[in-house]
Protein backbone atom coordinates (compact mmCIF):
# COMPACT_ATOMS: atom_id res chain seq x y z
CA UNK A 1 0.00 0.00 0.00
CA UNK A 2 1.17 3.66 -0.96
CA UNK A 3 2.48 5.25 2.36
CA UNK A 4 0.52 8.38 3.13
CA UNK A 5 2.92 10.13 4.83
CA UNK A 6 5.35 10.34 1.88
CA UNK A 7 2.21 11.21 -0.73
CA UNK A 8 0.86 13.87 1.57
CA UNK A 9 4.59 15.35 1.49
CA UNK A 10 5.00 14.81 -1.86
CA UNK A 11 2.37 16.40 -3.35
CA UNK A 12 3.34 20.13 -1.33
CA UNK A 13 4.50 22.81 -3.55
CA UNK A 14 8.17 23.30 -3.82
CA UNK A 15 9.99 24.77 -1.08
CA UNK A 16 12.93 25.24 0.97
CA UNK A 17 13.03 23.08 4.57
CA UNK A 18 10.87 19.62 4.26
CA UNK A 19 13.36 17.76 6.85
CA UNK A 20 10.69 15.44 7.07
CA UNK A 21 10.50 14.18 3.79
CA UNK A 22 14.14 13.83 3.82
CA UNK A 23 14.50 11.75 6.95
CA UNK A 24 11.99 9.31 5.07
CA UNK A 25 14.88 8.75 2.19
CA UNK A 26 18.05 9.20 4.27
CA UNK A 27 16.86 8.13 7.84
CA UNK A 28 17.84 9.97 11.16
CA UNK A 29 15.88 12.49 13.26
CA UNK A 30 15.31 16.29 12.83
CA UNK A 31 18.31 16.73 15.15
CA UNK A 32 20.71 14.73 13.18
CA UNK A 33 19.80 17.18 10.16
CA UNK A 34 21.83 20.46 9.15
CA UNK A 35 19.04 22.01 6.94
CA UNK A 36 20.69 24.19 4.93
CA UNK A 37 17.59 24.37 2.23
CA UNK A 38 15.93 27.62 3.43
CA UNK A 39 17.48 30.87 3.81
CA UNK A 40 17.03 31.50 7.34
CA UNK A 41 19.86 32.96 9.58
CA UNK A 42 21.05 30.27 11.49
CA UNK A 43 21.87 32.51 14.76
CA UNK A 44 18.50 33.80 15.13
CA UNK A 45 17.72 36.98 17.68
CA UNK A 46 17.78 35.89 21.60
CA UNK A 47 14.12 35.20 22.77
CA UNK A 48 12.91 37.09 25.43
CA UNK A 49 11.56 36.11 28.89
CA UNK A 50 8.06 35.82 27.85
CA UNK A 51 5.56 36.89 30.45
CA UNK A 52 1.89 34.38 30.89
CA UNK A 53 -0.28 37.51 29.53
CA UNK A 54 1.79 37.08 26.11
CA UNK A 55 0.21 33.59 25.79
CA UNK A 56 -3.15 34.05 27.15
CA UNK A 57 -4.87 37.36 26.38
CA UNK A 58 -5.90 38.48 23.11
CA UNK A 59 -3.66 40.64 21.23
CA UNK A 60 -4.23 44.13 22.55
CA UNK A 61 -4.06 47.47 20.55
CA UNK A 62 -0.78 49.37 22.31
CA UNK A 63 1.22 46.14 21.74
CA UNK A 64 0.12 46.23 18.16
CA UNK A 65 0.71 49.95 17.97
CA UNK A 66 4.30 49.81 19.57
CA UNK A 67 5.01 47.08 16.88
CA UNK A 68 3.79 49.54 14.14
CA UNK A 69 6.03 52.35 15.55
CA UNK A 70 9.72 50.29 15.40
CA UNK A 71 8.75 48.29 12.10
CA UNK A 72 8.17 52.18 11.00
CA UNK A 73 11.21 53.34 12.25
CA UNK A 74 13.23 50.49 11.18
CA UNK A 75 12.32 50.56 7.71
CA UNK A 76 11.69 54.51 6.97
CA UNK A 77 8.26 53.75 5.59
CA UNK A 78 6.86 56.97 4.35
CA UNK A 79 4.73 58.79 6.64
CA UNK A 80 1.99 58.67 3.99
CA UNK A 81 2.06 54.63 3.85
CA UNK A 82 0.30 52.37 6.43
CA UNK A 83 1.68 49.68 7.48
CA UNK A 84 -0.07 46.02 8.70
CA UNK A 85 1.45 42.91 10.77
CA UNK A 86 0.47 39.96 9.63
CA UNK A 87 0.76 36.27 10.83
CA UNK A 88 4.06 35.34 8.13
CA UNK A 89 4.22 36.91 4.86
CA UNK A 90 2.82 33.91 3.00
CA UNK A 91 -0.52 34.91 4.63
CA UNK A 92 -0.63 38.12 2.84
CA UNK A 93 0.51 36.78 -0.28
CA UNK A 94 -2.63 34.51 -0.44
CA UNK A 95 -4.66 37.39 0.14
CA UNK A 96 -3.04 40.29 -2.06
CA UNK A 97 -4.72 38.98 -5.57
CA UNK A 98 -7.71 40.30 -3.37
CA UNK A 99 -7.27 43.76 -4.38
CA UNK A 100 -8.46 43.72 -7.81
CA UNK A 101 -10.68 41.78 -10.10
CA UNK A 102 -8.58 38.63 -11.87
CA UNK A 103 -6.58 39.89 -14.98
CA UNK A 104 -3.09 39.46 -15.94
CA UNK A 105 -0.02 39.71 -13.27
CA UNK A 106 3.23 39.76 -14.89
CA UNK A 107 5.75 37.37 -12.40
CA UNK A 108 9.28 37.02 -14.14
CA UNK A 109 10.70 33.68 -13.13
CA UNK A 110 12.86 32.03 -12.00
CA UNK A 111 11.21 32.89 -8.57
CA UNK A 112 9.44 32.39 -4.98
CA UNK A 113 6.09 29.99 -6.47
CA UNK A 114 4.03 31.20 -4.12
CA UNK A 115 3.11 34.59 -5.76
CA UNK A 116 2.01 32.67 -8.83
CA UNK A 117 0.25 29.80 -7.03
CA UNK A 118 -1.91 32.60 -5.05
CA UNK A 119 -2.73 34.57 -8.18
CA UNK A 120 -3.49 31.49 -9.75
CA UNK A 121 -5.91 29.92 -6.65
CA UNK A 122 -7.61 33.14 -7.73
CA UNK A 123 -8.41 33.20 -10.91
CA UNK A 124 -5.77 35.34 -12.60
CA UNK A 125 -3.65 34.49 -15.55
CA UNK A 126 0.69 34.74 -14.64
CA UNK A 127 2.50 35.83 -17.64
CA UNK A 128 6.29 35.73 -17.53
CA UNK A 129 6.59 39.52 -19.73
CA UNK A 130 4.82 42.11 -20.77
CA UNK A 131 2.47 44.91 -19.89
CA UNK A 132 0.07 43.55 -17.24
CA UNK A 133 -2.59 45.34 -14.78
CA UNK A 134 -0.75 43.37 -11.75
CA UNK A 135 3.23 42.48 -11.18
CA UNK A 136 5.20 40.90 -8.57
CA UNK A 137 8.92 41.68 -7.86
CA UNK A 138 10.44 39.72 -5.32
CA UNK A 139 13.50 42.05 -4.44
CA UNK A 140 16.04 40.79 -3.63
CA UNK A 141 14.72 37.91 -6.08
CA UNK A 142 14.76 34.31 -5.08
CA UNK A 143 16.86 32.53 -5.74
CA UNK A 144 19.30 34.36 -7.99
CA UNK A 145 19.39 37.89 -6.05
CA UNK A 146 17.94 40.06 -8.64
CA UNK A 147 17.50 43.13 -7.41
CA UNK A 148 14.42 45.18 -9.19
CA UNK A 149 14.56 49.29 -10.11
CA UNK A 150 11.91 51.88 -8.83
CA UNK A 151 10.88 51.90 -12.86
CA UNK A 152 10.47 48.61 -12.77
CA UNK A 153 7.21 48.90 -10.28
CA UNK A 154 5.15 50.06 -13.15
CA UNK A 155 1.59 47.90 -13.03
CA UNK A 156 -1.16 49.44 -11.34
CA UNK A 157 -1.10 46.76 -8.93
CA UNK A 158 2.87 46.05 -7.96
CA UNK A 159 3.79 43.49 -4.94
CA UNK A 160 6.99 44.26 -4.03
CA UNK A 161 8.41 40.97 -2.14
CA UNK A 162 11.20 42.36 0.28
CA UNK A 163 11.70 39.23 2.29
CA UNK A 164 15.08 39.14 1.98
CA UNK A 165 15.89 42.73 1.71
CA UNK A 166 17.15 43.56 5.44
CA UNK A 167 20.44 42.30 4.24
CA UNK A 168 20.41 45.01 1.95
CA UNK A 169 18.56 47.89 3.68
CA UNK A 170 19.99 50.36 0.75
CA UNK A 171 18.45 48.42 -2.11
CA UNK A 172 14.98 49.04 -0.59
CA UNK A 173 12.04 50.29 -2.74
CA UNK A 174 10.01 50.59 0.46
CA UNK A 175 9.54 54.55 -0.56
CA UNK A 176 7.45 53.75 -3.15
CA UNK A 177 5.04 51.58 -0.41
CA UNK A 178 2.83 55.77 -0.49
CA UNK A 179 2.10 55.03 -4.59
CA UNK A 180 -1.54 53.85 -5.49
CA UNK A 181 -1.59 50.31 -5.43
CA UNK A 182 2.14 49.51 -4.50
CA UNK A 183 2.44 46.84 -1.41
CA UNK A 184 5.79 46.34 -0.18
CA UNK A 185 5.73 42.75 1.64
CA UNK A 186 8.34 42.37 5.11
CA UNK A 187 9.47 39.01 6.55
CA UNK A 188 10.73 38.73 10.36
CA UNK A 189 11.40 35.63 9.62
CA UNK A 190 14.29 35.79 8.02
CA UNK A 191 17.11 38.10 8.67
CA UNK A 192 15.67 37.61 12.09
CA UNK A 193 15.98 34.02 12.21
CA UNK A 194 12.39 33.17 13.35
CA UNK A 195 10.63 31.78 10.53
CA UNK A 196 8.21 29.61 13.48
CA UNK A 197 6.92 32.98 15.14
CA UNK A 198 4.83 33.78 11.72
CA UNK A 199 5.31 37.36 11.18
CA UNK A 200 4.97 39.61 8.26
CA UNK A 201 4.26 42.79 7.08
CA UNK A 202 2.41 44.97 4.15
CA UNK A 203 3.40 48.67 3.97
CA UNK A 204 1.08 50.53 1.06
CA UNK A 205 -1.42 53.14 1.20
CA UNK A 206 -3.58 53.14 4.22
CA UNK A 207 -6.72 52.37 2.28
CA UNK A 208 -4.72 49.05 0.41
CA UNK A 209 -3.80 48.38 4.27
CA UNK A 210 -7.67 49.07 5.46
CA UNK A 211 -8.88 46.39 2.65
CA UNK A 212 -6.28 43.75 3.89
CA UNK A 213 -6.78 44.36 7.44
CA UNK A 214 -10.37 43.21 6.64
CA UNK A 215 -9.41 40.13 4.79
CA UNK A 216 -7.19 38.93 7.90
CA UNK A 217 -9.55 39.84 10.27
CA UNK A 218 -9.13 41.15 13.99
CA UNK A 219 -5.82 39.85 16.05
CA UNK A 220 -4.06 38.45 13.38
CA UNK A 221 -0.96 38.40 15.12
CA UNK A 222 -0.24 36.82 18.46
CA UNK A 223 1.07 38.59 21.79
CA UNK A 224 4.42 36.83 21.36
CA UNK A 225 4.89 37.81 18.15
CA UNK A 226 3.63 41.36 18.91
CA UNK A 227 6.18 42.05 22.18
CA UNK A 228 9.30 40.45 19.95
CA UNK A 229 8.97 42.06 16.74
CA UNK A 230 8.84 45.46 18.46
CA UNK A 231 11.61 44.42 20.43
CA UNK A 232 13.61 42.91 17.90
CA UNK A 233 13.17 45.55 15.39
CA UNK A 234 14.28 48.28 17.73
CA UNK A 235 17.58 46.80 18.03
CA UNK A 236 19.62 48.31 15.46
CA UNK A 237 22.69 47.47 17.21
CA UNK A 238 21.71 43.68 16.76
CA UNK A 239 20.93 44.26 13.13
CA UNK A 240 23.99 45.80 12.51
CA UNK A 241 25.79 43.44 13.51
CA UNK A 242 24.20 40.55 11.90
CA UNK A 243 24.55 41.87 8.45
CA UNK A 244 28.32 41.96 8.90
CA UNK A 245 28.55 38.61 10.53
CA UNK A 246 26.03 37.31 7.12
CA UNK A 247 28.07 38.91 4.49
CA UNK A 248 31.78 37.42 6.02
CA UNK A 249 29.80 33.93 6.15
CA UNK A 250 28.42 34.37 2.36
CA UNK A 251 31.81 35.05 1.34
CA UNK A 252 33.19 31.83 3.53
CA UNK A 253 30.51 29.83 1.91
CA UNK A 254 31.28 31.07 -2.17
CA UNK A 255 35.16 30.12 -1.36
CA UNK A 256 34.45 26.76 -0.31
CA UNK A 257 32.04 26.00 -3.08
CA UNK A 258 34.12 27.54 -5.80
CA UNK A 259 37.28 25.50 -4.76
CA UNK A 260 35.41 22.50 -4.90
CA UNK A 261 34.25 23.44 -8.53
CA UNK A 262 30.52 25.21 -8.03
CA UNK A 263 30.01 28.30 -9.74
CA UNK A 264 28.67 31.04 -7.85
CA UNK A 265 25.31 32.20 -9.96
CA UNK A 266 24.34 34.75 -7.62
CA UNK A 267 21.91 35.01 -4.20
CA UNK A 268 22.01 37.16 -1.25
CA UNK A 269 23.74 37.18 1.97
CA UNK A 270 21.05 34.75 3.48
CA UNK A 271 21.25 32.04 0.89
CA UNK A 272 23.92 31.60 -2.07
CA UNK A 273 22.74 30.40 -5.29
CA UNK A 274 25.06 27.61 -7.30
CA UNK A 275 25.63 26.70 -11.12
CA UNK A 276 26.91 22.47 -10.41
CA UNK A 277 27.03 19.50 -13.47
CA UNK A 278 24.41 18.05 -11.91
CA UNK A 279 22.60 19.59 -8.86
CA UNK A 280 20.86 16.32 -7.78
CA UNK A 281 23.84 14.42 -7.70
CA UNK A 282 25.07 16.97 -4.94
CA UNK A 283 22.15 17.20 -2.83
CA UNK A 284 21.96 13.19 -2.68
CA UNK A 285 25.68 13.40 -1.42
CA UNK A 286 25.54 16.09 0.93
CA UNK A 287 21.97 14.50 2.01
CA UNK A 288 23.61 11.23 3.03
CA UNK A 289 25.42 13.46 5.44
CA UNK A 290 22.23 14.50 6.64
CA UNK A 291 22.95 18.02 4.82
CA UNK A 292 19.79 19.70 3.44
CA UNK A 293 20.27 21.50 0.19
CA UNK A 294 17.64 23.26 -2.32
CA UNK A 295 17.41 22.33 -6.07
CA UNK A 296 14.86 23.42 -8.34
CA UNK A 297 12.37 21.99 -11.13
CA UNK A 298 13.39 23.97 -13.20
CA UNK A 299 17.06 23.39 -13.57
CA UNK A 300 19.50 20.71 -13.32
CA UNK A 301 22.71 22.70 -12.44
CA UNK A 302 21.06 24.94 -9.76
CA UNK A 303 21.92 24.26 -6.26
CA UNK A 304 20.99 26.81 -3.19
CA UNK A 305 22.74 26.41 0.04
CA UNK A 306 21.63 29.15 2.95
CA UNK A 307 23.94 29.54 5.86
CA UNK A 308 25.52 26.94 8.59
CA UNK A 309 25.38 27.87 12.21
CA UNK A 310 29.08 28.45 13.86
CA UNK A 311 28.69 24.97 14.99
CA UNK A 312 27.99 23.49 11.51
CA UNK A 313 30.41 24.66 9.24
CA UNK A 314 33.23 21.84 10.24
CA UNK A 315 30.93 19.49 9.79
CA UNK A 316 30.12 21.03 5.95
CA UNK A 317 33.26 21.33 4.86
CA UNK A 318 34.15 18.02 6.00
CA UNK A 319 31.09 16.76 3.69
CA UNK A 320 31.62 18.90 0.52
């Protein structure tokens, strides 16, 4: 008899992480795994001493507010944009196609699926070019790094995808979040490390924000996530210092791979993107070691690695 557990995996979109599946090919137990499939910094922020009101009441307005303030700060959203939390980015991106009646939404790929899988889910036709009343830049793009120009957002619906941006703060097109019917998407997951805490943010004009706020409905986000994503992104001294520590590892990571005959292709400083003879031939190596990699569908020769902890780069090097 088929195994359900294996179909049930199988048949999920592809993605990043999926440990699971992988420990039903290669054996051992999440533990035993160094998952280095996702782009996710591996030395996420500290958590903080939670107190029991951040578990059991409902999500009150100040905490909400103060969350709104530093995300604000921290990203120099225009005063003339609104800005919304939301419960991980992927929630919004099911929800954005929303906004307008189905049409046309230009996505270039390669890129994130889940754009075109929500747009789809709603009725809209995904073109790959050409003019378009809806278009989706994921900035820096995933997973080559592409990064998009302000003249680029030129639909009258434009999703700017800045997931991966805080490694980049300068390369934001977040000032364009005040134009008619730009959303600019935040993840805290992350640069931040904390992909389980589900938080995200849209920053557009207040009345986009109003119409999304309504399709989420009332406390989206929980009081955990509320009290450390304010605290987290009022830490600039953290952030700071987490870029630099991201960019010395990318840099670590390109000069293994390149002396052991990968070609770097591109990516960001949260996941580095790989041109390889054969991409599944490496991933069934370095999964034997109980090494998670990414490969794609769409190409035999690209291989995606994100970042090792401190404590897990011995053990890649050893393995590549």
């Amino acid at each position: 008899m088929p195994d359900p557990e294996r179909a049930m995996i199988s048949s999920q979109r592809d993605h990043g992480g999926g440990i699971d599946a992988a420990i039903l090919t290669y054996g051992g137990h999440r533990r035993d795994w160094l998952d280095l499939s996702t782009g996710i910094n591996p030395e996420p922020y500290p958590l903080p001493q939670f107190c029991a009101d951040d578990w059991t009441a409902l999500p009150d307005q100040s905490a909400h507010q103060k969350l709104c303030v530093a995300a604000r700060r921290f990203w120099s959203v225009p005063e003339r944009a609104g800005i919304l939390p939301a419960p991980g980015a992927s929630a919004l991106i099911a929800r954005l196609p929303a906004l307008d009646a189905p049409g046309q939404v230009c996505i270039t790929m390669p890129t994130y699926n889940e754009h075109a899988a929500a747009f789809r889910a709603q009725g809209w036709v995904v073109t790959d070019g050409g003019p378009a009343q809806a278009r989706v830049l994921v900035h820096p793009n995933n997973p080559d790094g592409q990064l998009w120009q302000s003249q680029d957002a030129d639909a009258p619906l434009t999703i700017i995808d800045e997931s991966f941006c805080d490694v980049a703060p300068a390369a934001s097109l977040v000032h364009l979040a005040s134009r008619p019917g730009c959303v600019v998407l935040k993840s805290f997951g992350k640069f931040w490390g904390l992909a389980g805490l589900r938080l995200g943010f849209a920053i557009a004009a207040p009345d986009v924000i109003d119409r999304l706020a309504a399709l989420l409905g009332p406390w989206a986000v929980s009081g955990p996530a509320l009290r450390l994503g304010a605290m987290a992104l009022s830490d600039e001294g953290w952030a700071d210092t987490t870029r630099a520590r991201l960019a010395r590892d990318a840099r670590r990571l390109d000069q293994a791979m390149i002396a052991r005959g990968a070609h770097l292709c591109g990516g960001t400083d949260l996941f580095r993107l790989y041109d390889v003879p054969d991409a599944a031939a490496w991933q069934h190596r370095l999964a034997q070691k109980h090494i998670g990699t990414r490969i794609f569908p769409y190409s035999k020769r690209y291989l995606r690695l994100g970042l090792p902890p401190a404590r897990g780069w011995g053990r890649l090097l050893d393995a590549l």
